[in-house]
C-alpha atoms as a PDB file:
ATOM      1  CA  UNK A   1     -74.318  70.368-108.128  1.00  0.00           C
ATOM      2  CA  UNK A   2     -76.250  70.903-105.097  1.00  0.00           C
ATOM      3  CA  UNK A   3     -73.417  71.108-102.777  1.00  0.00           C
ATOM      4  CA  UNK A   4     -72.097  73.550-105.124  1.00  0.00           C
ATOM      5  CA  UNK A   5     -75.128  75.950-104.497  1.00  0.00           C
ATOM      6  CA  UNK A   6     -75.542  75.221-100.654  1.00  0.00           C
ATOM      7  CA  UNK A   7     -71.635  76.242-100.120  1.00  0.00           C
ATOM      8  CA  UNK A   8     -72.479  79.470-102.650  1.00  0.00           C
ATOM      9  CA  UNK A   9     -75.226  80.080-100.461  1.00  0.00           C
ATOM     10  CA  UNK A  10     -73.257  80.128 -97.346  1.00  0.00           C
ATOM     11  CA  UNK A  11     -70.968  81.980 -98.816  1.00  0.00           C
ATOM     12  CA  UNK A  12     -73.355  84.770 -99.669  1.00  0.00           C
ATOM     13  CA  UNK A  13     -75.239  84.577 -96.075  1.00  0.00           C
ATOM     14  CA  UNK A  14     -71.876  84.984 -94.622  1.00  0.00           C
ATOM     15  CA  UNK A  15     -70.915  87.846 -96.920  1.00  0.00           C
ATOM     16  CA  UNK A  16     -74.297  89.950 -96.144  1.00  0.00           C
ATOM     17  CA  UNK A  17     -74.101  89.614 -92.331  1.00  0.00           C
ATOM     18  CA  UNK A  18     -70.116  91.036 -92.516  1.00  0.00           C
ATOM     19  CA  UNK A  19     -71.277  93.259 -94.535  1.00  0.00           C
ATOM     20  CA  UNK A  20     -74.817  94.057 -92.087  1.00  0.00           C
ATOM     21  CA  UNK A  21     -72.082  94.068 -89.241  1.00  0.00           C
ATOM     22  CA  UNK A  22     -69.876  96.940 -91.030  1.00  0.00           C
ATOM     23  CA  UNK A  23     -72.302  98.889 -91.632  1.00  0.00           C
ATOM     24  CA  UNK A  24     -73.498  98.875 -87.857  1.00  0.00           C
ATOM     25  CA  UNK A  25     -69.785  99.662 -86.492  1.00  0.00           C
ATOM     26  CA  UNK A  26     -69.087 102.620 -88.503  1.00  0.00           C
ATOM     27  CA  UNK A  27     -70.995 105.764 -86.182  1.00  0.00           C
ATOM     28  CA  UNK A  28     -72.004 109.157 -87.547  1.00  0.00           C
ATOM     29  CA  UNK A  29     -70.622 110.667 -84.764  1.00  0.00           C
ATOM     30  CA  UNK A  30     -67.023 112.346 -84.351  1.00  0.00           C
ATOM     31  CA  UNK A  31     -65.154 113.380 -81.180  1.00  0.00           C
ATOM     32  CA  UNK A  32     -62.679 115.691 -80.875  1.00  0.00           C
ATOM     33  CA  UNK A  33     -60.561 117.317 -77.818  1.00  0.00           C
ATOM     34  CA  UNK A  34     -59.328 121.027 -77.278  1.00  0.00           C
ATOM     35  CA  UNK A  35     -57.349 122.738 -74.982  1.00  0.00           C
ATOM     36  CA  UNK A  36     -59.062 125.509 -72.834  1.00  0.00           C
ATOM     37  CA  UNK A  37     -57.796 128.000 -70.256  1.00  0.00           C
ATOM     38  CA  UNK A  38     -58.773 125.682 -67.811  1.00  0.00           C
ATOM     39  CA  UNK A  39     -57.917 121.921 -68.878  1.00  0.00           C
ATOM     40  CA  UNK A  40     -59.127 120.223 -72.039  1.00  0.00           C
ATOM     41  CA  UNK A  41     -62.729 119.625 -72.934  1.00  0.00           C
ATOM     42  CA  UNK A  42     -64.329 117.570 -76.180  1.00  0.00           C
ATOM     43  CA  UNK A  43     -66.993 117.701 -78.133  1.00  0.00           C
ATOM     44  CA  UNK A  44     -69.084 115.394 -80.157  1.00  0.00           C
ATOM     45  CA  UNK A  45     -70.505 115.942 -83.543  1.00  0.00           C
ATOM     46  CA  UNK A  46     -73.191 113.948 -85.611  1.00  0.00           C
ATOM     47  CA  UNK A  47     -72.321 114.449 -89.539  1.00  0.00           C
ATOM     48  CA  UNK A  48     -70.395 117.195 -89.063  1.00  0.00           C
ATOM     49  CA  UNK A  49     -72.895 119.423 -86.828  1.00  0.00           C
ATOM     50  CA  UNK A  50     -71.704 119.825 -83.279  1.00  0.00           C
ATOM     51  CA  UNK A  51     -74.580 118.270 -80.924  1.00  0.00           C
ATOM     52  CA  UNK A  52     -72.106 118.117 -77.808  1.00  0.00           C
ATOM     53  CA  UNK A  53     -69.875 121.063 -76.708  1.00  0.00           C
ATOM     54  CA  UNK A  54     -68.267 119.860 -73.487  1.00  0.00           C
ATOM     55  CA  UNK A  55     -65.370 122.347 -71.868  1.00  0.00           C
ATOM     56  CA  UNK A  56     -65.062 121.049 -68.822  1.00  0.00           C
ATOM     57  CA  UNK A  57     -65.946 117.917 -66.863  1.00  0.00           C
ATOM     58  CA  UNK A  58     -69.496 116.694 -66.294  1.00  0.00           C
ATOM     59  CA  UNK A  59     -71.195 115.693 -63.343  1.00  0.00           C
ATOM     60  CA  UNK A  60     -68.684 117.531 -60.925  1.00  0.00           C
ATOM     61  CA  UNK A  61     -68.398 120.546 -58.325  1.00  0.00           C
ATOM     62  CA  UNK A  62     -66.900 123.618 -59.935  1.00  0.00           C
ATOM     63  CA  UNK A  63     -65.351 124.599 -63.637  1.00  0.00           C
ATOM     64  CA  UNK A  64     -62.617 122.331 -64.187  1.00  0.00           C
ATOM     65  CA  UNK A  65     -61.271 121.289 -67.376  1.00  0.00           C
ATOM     66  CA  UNK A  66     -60.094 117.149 -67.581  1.00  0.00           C
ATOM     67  CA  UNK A  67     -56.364 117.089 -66.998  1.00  0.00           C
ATOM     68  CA  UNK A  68     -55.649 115.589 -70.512  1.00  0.00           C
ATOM     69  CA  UNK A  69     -56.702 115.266 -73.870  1.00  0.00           C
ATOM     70  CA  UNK A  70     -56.509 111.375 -73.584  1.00  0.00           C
ATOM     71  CA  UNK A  71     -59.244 111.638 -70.750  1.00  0.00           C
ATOM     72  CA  UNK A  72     -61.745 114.608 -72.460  1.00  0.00           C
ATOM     73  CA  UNK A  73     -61.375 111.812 -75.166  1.00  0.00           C
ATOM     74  CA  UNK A  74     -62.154 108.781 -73.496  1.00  0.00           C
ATOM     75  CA  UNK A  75     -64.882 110.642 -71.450  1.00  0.00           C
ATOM     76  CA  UNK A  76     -66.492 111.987 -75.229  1.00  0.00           C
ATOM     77  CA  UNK A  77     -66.285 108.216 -76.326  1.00  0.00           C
ATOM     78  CA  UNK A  78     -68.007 107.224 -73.708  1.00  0.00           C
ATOM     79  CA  UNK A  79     -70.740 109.773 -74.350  1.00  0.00           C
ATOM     80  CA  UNK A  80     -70.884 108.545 -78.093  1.00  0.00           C
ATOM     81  CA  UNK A  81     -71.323 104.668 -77.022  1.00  0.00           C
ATOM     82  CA  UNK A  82     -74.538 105.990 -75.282  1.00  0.00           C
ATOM     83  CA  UNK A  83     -75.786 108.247 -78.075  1.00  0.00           C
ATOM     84  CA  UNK A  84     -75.491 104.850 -80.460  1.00  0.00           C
ATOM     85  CA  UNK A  85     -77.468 103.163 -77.610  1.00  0.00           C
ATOM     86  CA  UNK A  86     -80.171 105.229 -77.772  1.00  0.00           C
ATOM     87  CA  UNK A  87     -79.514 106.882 -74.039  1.00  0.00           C
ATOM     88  CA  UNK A  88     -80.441 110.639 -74.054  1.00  0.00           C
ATOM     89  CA  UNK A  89     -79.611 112.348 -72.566  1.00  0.00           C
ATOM     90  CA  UNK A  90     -75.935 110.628 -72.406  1.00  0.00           C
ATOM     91  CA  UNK A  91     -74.840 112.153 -69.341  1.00  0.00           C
ATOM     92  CA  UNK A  92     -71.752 110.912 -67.549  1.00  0.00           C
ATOM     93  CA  UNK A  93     -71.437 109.508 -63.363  1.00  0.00           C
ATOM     94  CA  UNK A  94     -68.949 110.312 -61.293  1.00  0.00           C
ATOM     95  CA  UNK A  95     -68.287 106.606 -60.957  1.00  0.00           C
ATOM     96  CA  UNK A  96     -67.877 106.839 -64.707  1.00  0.00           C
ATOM     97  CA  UNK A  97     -65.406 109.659 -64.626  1.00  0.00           C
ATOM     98  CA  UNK A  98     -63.299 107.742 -61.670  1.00  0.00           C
ATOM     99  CA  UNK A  99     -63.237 104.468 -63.903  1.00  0.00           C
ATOM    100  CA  UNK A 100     -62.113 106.706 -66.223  1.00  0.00           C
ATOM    101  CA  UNK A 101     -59.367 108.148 -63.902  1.00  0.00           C
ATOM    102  CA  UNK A 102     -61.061 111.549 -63.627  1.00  0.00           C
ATOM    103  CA  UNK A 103     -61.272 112.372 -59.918  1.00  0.00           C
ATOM    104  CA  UNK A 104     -63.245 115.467 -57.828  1.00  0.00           C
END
C-alpha cells in the first residue's frame, strides 16, 4: 500500500511541474510582420494591445525596412524573448541584427 501512494505521489509531483512548465512557455505577447514602402517591419503586442510598433530596423543608420518578413520576424522574436526576461527596454545590437543576417 505504501508503494502504491509514493508512485501516486510521483505521479502527481510530476504532473504539477508539466503543468508549472506550460504555463511558463505560453507568452502574452504576439508578433506580427507587415510590408511597408520601404521593407517589412513587425510589431509586438501584449494581450492584444500593441506595445511595439517597429517599421524599420533598429539600431541602424538611416530608414530602412528588413529585407524580409522572415527577418522583421525573427528580429520581433528576439525582442519578445527579452520582454519575458524582464529586459526593458528590449532594444536590439547590431551584432544581434548580423547574427540575425540583417546587415548595415
Amino acid at each position: 500500500m505504501k508503494t502504491a501512494t509514493y508512485w501516486i505521489r510521483i505521479i502527481l509531483v510530476i504532473s504539477l511541474s508539466f503543468s508549472t512548465w506550460q504555463c511558463r512557455k505560453s507568452s502574452d505577447y504576439k508578433v506580427e510582420t507587415f510590408k511597408t514602402e520601404i521593407g517589412w517591419g513587425y510589431k509586438v503586442s501584449q494581450k492584444g494591445k500593441t506595445i511595439i510598433n517597429q517599421p524599420m530596423i533598429p539600431a541602424i543608420n538611416g530608414n530602412r525596412g528588413f529585407a524580409t518578413g522572415e527577418q522583421a520576424d525573427q528580429a520581433g522574436q528576439l525582442v519578445v524573448e527579452k520582454l519575458e526576461k524582464g529586459q526593458f527596454p528590449p532594444s536590439l545590437s547590431l551584432e544581434e541584427l548580423e547574427k540575425l543576417g540583417v546587415h548595415e
